[in-house]
N, C-alpha and C. Protein backbone atom coordinates (compact mmCIF):
# COMPACT_ATOMS: atom_id res chain seq x y z
N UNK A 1 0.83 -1.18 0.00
CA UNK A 1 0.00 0.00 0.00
C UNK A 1 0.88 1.25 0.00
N UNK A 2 0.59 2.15 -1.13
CA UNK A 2 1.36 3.48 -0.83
C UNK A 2 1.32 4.41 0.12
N UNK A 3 2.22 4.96 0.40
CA UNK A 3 1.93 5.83 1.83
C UNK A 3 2.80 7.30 1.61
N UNK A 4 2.77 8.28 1.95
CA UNK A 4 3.38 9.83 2.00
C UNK A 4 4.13 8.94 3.23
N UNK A 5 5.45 9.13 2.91
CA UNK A 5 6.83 9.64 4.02
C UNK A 5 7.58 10.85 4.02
N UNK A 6 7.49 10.91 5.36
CA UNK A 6 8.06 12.02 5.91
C UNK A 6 9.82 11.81 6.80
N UNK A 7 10.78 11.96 6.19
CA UNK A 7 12.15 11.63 6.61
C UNK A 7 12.57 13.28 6.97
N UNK A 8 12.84 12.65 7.90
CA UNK A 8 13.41 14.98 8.48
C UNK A 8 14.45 14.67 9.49
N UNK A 9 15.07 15.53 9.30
CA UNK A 9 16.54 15.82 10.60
C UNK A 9 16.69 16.79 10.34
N UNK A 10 18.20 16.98 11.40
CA UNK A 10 18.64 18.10 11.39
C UNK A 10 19.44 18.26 9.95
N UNK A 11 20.64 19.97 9.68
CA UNK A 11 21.37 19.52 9.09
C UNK A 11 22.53 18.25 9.17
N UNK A 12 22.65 17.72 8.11
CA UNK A 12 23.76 16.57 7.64
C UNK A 12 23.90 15.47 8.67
N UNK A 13 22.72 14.97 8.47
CA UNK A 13 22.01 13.90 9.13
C UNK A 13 21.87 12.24 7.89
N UNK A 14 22.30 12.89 6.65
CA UNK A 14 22.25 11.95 5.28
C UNK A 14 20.83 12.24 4.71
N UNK A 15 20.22 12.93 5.02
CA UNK A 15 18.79 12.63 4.03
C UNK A 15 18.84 12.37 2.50
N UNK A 16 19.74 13.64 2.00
CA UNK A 16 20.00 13.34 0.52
C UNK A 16 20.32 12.09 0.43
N UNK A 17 21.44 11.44 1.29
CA UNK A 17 22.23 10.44 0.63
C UNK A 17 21.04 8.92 1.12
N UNK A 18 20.37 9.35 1.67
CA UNK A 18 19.57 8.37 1.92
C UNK A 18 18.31 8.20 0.88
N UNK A 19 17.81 9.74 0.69
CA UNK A 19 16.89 9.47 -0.59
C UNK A 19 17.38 8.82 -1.74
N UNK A 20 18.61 9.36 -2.01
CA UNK A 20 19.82 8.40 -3.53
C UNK A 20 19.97 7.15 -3.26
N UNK A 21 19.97 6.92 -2.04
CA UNK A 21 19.90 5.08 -2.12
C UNK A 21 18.90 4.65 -1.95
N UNK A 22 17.66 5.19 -1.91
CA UNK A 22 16.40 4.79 -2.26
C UNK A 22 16.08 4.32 -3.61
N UNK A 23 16.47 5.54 -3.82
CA UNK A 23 16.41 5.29 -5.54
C UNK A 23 17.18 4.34 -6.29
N UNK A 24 18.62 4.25 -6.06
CA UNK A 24 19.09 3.38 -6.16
C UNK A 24 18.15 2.06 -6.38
N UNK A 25 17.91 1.53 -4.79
CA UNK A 25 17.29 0.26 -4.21
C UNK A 25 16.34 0.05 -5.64
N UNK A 26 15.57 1.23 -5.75
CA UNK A 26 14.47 1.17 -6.58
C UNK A 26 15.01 0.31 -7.79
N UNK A 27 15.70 1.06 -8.86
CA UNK A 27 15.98 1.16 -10.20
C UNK A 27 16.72 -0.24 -9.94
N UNK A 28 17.60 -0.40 -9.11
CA UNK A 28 18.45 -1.98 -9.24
C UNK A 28 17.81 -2.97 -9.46
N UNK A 29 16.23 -2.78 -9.12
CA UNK A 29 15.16 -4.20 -9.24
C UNK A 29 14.53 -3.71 -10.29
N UNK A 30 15.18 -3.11 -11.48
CA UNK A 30 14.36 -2.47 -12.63
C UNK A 30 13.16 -1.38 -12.22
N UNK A 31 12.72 -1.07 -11.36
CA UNK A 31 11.68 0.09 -11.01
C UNK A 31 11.96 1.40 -11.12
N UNK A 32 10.84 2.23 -11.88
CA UNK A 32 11.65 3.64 -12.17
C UNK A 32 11.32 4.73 -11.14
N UNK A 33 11.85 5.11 -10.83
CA UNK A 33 11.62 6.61 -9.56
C UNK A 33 11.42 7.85 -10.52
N UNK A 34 10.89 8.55 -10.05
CA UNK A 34 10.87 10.08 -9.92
C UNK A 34 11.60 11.27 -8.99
N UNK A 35 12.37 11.57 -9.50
CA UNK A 35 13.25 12.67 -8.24
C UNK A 35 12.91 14.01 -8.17
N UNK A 36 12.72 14.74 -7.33
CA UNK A 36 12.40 16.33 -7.20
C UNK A 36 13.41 17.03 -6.78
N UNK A 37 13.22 17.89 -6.92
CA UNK A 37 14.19 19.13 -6.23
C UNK A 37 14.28 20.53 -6.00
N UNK A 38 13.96 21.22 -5.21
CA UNK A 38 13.68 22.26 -5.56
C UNK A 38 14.76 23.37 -6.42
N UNK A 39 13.86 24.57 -7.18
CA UNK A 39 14.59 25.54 -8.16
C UNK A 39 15.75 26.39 -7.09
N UNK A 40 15.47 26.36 -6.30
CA UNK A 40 16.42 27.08 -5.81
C UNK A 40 17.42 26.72 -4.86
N UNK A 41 17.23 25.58 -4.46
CA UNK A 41 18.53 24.88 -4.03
C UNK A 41 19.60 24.68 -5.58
N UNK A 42 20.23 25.54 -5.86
CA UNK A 42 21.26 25.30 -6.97
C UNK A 42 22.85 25.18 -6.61
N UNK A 43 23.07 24.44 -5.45
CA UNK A 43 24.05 24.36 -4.99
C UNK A 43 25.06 23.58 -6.22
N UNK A 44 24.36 22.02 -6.86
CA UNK A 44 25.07 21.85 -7.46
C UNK A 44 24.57 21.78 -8.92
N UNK A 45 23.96 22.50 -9.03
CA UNK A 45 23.21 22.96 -10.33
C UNK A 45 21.83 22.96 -10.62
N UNK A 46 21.18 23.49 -11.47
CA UNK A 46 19.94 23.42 -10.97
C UNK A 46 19.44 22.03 -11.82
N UNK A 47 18.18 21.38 -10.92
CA UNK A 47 17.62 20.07 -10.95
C UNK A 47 19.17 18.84 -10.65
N UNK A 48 19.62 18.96 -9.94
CA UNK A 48 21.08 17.88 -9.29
C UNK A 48 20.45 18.33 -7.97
N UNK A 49 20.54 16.34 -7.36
CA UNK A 49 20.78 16.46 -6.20
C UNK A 49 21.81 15.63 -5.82
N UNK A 50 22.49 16.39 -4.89
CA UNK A 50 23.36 15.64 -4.31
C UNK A 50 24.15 15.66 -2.93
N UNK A 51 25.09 14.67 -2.57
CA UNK A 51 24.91 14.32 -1.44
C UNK A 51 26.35 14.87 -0.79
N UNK A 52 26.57 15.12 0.29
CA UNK A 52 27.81 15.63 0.84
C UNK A 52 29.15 14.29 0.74
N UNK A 53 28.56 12.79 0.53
CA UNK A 53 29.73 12.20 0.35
C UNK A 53 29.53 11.93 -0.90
N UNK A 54 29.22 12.70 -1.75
CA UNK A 54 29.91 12.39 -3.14
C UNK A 54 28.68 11.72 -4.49
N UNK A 55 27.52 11.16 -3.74
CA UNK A 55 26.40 10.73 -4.59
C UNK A 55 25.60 11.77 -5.28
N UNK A 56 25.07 11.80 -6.68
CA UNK A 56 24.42 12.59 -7.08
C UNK A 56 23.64 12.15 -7.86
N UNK A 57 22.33 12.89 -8.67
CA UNK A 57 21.42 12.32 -9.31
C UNK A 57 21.04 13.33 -10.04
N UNK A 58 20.28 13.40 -11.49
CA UNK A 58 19.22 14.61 -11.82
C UNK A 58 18.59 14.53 -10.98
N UNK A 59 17.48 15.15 -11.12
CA UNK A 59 15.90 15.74 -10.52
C UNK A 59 15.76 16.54 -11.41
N UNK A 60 13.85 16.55 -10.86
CA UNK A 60 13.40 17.40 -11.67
C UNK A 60 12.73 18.74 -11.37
N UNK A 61 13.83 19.98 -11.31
CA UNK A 61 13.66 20.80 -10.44
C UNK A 61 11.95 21.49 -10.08
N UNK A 62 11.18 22.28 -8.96
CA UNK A 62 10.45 22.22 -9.00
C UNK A 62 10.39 23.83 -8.06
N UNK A 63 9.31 24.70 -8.28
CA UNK A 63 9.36 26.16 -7.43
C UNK A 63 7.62 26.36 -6.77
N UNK A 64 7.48 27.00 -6.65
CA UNK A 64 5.94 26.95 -5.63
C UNK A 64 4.80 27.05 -6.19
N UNK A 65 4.94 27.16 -7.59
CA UNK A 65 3.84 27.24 -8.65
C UNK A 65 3.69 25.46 -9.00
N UNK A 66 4.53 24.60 -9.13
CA UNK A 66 4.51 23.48 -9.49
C UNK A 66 3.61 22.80 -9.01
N UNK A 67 2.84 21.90 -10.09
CA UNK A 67 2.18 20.93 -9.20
C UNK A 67 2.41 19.54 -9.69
N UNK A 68 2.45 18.96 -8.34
CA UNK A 68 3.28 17.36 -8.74
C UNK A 68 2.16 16.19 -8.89
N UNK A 69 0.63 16.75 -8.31
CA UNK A 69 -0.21 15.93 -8.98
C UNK A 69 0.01 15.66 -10.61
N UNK A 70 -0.09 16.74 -10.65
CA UNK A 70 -0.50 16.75 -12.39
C UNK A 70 0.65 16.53 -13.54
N UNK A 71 1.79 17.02 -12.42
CA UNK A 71 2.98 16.36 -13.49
C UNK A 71 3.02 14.76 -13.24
N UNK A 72 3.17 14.08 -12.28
CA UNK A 72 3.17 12.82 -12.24
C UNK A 72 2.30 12.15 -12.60
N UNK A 73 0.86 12.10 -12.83
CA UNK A 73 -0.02 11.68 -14.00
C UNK A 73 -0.11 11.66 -15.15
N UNK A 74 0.42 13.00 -15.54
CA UNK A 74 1.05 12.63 -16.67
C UNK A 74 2.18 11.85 -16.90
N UNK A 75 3.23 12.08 -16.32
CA UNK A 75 4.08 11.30 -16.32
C UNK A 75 4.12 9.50 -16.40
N UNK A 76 3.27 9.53 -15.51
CA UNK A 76 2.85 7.88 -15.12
C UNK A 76 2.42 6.73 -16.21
N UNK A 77 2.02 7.92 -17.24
CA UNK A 77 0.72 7.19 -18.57
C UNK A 77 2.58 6.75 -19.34
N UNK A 78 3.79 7.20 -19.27
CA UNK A 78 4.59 7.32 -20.05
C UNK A 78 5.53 6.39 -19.70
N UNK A 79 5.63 6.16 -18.21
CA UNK A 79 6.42 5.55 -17.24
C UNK A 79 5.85 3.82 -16.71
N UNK A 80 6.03 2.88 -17.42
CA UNK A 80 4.89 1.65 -17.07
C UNK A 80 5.34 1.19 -15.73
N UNK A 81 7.07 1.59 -15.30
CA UNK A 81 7.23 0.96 -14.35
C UNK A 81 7.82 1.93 -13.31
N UNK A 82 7.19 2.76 -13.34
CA UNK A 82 7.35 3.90 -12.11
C UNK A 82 6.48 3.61 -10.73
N UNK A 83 7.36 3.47 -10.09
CA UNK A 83 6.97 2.46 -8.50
C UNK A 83 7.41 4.02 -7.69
N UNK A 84 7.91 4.90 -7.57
CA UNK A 84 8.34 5.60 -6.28
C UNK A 84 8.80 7.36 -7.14
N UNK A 85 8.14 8.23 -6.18
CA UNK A 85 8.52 9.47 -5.76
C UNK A 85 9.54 10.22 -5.27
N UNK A 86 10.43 10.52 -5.07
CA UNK A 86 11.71 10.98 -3.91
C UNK A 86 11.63 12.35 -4.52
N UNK A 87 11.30 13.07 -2.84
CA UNK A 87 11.51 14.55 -2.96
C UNK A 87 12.37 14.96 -2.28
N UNK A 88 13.43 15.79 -2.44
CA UNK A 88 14.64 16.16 -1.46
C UNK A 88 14.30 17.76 -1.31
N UNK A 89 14.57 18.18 -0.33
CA UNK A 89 14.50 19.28 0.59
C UNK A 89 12.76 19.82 0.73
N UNK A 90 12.02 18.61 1.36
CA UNK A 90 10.35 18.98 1.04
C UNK A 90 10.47 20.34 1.91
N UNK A 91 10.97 20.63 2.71
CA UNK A 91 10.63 21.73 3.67
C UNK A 91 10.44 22.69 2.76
N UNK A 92 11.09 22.85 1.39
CA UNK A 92 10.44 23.56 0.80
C UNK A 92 9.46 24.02 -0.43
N UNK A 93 8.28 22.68 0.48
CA UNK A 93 7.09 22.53 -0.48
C UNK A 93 5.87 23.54 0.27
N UNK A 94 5.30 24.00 -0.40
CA UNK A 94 3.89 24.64 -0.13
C UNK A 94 3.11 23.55 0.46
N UNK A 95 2.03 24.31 1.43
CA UNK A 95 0.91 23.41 1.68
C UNK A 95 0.37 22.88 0.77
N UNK A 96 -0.11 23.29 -0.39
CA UNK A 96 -0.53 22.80 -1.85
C UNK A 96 0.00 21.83 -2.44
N UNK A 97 1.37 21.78 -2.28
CA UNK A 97 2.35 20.56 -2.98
C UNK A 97 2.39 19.65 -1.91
N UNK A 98 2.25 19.58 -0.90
CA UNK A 98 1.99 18.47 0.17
C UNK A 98 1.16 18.04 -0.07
N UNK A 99 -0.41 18.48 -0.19
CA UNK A 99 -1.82 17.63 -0.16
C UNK A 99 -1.73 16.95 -1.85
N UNK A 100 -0.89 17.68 -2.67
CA UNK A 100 -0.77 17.09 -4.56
C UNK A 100 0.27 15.78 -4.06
N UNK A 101 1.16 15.90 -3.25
CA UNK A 101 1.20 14.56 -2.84
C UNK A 101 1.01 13.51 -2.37
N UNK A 102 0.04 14.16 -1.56
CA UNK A 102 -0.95 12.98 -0.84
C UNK A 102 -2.04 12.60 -1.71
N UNK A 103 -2.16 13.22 -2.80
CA UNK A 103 -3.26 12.92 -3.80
C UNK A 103 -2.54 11.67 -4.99
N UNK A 104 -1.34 11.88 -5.27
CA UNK A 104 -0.35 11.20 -5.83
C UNK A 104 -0.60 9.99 -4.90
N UNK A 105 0.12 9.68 -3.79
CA UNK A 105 -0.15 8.57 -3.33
C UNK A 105 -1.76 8.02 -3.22
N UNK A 106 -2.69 8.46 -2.89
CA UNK A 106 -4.22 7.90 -2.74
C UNK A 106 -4.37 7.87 -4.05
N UNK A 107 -4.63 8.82 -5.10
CA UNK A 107 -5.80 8.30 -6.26
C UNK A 107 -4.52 7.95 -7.29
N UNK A 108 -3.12 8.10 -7.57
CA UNK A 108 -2.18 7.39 -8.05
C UNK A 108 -1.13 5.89 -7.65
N UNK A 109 -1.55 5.96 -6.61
CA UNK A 109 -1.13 4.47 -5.74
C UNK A 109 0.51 4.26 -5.99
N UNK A 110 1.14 5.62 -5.83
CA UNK A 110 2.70 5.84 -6.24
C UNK A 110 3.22 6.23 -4.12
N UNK A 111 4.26 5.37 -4.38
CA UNK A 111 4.62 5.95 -2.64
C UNK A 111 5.42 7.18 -3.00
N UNK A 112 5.32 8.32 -1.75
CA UNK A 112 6.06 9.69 -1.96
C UNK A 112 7.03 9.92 -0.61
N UNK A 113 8.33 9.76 -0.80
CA UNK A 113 9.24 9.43 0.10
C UNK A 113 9.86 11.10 -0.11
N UNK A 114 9.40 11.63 1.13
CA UNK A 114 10.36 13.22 1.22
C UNK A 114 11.15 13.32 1.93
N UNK A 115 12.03 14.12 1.89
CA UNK A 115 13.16 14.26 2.69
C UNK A 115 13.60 15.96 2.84
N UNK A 116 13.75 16.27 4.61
CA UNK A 116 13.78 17.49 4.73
C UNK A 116 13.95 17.85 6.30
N UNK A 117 13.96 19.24 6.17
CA UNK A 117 14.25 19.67 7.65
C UNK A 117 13.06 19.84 8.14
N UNK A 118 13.03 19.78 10.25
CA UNK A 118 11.88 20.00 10.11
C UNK A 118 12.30 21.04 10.33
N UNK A 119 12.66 22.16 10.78
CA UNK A 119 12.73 23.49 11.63
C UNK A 119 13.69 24.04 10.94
N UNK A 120 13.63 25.21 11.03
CA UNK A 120 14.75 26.46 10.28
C UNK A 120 15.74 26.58 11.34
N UNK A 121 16.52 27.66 11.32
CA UNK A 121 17.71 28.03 12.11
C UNK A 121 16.91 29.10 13.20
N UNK A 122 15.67 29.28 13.47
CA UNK A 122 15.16 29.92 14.45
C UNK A 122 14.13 28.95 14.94
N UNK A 123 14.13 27.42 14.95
CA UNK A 123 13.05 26.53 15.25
C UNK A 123 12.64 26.70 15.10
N UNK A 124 11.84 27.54 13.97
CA UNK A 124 10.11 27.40 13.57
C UNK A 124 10.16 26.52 12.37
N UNK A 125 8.65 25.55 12.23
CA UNK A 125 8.24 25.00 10.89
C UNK A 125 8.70 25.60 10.19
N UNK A 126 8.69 25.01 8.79
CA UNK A 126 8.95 25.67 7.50
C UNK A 126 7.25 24.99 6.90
N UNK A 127 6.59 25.44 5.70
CA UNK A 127 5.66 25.11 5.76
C UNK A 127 5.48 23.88 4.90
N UNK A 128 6.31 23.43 4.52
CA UNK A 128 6.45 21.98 3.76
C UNK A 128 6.68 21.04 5.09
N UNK A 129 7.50 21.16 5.81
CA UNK A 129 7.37 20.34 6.81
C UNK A 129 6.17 20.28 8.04
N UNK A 130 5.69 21.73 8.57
CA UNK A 130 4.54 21.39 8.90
C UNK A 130 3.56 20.57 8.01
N UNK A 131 3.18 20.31 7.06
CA UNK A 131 1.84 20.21 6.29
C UNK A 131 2.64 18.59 6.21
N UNK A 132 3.82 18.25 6.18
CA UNK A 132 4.43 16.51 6.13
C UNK A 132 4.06 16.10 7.51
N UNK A 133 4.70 16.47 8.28
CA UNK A 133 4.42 16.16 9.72
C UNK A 133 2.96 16.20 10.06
N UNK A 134 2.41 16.67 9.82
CA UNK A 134 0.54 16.63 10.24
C UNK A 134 -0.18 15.84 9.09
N UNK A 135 0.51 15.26 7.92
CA UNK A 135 -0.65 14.31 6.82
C UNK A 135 0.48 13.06 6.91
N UNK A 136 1.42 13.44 6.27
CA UNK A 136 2.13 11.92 6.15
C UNK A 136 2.04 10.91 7.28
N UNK A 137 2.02 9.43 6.51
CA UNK A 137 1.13 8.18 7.00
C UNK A 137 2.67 8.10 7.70
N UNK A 138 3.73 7.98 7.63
CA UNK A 138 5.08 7.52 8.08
C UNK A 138 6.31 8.76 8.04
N UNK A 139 6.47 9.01 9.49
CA UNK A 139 7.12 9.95 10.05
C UNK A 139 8.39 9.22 10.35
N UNK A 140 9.70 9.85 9.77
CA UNK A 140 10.82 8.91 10.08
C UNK A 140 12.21 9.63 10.25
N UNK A 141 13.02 9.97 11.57
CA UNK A 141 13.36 10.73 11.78
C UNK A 141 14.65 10.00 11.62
N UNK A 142 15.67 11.06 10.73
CA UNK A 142 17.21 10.28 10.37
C UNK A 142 17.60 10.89 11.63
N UNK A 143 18.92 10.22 12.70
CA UNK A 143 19.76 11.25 13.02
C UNK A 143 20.57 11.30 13.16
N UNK A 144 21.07 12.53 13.84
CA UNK A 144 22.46 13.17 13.97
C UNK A 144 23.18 13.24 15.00
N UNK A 145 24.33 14.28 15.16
CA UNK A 145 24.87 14.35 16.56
C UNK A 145 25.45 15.75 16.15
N UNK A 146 25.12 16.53 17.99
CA UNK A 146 25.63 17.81 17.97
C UNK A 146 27.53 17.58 18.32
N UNK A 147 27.99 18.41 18.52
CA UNK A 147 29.42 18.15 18.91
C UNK A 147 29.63 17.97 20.22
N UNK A 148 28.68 17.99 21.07
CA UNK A 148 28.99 17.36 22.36
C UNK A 148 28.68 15.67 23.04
N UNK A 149 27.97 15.73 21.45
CA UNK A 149 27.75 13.53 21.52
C UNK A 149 25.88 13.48 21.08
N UNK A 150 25.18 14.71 22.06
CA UNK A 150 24.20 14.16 22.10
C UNK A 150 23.15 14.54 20.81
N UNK A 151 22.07 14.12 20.68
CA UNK A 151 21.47 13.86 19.70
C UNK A 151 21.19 15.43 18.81
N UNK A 152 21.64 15.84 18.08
CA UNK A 152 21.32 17.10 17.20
C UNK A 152 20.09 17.36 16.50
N UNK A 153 18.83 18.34 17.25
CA UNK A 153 17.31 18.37 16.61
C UNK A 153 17.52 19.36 16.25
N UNK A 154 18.13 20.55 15.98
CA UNK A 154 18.56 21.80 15.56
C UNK A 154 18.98 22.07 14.72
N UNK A 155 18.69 23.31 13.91
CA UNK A 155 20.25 23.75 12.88
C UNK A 155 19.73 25.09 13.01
N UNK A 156 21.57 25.77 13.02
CA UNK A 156 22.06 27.09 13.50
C UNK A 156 22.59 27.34 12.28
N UNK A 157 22.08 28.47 12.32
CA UNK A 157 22.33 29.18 11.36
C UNK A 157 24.32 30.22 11.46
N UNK A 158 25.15 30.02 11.00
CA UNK A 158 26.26 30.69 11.16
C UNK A 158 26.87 31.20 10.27
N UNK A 159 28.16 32.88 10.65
CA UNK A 159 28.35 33.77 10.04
C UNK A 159 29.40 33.24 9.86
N UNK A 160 30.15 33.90 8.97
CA UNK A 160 31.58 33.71 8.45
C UNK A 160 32.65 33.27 9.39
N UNK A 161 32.52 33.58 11.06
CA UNK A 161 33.17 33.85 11.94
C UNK A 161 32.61 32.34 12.68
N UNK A 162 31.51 31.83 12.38
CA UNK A 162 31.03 30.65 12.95
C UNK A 162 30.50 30.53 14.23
N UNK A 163 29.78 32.34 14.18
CA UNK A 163 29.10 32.75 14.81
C UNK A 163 27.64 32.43 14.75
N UNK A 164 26.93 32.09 15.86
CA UNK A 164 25.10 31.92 15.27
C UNK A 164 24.32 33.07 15.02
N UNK A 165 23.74 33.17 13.95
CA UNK A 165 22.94 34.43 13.13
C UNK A 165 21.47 33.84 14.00
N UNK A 166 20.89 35.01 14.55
CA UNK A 166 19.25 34.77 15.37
C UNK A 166 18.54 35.78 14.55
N UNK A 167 18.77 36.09 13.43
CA UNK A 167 18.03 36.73 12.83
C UNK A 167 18.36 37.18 10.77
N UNK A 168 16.87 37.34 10.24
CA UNK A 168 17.35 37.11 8.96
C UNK A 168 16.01 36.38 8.11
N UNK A 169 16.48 36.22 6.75
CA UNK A 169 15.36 35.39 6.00
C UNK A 169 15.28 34.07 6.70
N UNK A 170 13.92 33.64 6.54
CA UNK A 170 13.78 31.96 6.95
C UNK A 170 14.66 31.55 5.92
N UNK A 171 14.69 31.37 4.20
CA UNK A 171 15.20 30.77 3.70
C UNK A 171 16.82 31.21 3.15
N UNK A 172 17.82 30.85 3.37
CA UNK A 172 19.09 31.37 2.68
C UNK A 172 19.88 30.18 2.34
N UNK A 173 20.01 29.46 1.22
CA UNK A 173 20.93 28.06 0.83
C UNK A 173 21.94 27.70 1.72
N UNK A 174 22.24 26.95 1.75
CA UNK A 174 23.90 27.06 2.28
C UNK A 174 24.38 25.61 2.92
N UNK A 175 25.20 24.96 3.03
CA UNK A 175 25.64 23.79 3.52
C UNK A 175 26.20 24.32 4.99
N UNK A 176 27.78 23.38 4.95
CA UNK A 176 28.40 23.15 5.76
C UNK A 176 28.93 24.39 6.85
N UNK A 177 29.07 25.69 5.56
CA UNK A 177 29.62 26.96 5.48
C UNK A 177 28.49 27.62 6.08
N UNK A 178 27.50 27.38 6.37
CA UNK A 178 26.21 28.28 7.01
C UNK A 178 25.76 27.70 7.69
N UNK A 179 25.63 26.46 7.59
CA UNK A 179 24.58 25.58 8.75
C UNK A 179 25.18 24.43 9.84
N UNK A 180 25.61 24.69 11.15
CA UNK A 180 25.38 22.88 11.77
C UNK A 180 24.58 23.00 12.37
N UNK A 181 24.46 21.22 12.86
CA UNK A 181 23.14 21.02 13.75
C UNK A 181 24.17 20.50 15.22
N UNK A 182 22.57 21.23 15.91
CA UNK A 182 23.22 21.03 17.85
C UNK A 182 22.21 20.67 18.10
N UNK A 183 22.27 20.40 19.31
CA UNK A 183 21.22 19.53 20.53
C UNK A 183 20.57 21.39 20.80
N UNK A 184 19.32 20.47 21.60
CA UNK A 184 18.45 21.70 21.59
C UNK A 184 19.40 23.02 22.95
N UNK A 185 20.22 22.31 23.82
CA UNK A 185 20.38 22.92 24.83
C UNK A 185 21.55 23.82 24.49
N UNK A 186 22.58 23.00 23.31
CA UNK A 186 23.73 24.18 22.63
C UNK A 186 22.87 25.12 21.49
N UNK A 187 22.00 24.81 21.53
CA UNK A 187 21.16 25.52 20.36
C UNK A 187 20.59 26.79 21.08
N UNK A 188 20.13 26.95 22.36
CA UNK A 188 19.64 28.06 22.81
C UNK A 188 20.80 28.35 23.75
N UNK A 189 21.59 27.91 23.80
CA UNK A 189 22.79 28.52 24.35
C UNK A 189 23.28 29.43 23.34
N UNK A 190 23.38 28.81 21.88
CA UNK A 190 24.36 29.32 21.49
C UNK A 190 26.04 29.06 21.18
N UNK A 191 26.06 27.65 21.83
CA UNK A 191 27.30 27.01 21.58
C UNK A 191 27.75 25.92 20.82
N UNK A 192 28.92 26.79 19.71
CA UNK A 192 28.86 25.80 18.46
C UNK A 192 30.02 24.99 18.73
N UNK A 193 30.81 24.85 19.72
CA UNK A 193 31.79 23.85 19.78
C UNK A 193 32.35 23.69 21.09
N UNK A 194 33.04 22.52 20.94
CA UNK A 194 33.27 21.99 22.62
C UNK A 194 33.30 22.97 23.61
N UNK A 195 32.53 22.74 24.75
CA UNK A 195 32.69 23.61 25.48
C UNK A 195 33.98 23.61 26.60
């Protein structure tokens, strides 16, 4: 039975590299996937996703006007053996593109495996991840570790100096060079390395 998944961590927790070996898994037993991505993650070009150890894939990039009902129905009539969905960075899907995926899975019987943060660098939802977290049938949390061992639910946002930024756009790209993840207690502290 198909089901909406919801995979979320902090930053560099593997999600990418875990959605790519999904896909993988998929295609090795002959089954074809679908990959997403959003337009503005163009870190490594636009519609590429890829992974901090080295895995990468197309996708098919996607911005807040998109709708993935209607592209994947179409798609589907073209695709005889398209078994699976993989969306990488859902946090930044609209409420709209969440329920077009839950429509994908119910009246298309395609599973939709997302992958994303739940919380920004000021702990609030982002609204792709609220709207995953409150519909998706399977909630599945990758994780991480802050630098003091314990479990990392956070990501901090940091300046050149590797200082934490508490203020700013919700959304600004960035990897390694802008973002780690800490435990919630170095997170409202404020402390990005051994203490």
């Amino acid at each position: 039975m198909a089901k909406l998944y919801f995979y979320y961590a902090a930053m560099n927790a593997g999600k990418t590299t875990t959605l790519l070996q999904s896909s993988y898994n998929y295609c090795e037993r002959g089954m074809d996937t679908l990959l997403f991505t959003p337009i503005i993650d163009d870190r490594y070009g636009e519609g590429k996703i890829a992974s901090r150890i080295g895995l990468a894939n197309d996708a098919i990039p996607f911005d807040r006007s998109f709708n993935f009902f209607d592209y994947i129905s179409k798609v589907q009539k073209e695709m005889p053996k398209l078994r699976c969905i993989l969306i990488d960075e859902a946090q930044f899907m609209t409420k709209d593109q969440v329920l077009q995926s839950a429509e994908v899975v119910d009246h298309l019987k395609l599973p939709v495996l997302t992958y994303g943060l739940r919380t920004d660098f000021l702990g609030e939802t982002f609204e792709g991840s609220r709207y995953l977290l409150s519909w998706a049938e399977e909630l599945i949390e990758i994780k991480t570790i802050c630098h003091c061992g314990s479990k990392a639910t956070m990501n901090a946002r940091i300046d050149e100096k590797g200082k934490i930024v508490r203020q700013g756009e919700q959304i600004e790209i960035g990897g390694n060079d802008r973002y780690i993840a800490l435990c919630r207690k170095h997170f409202i502290s404020g402390t990005v390395g051994a203490e």
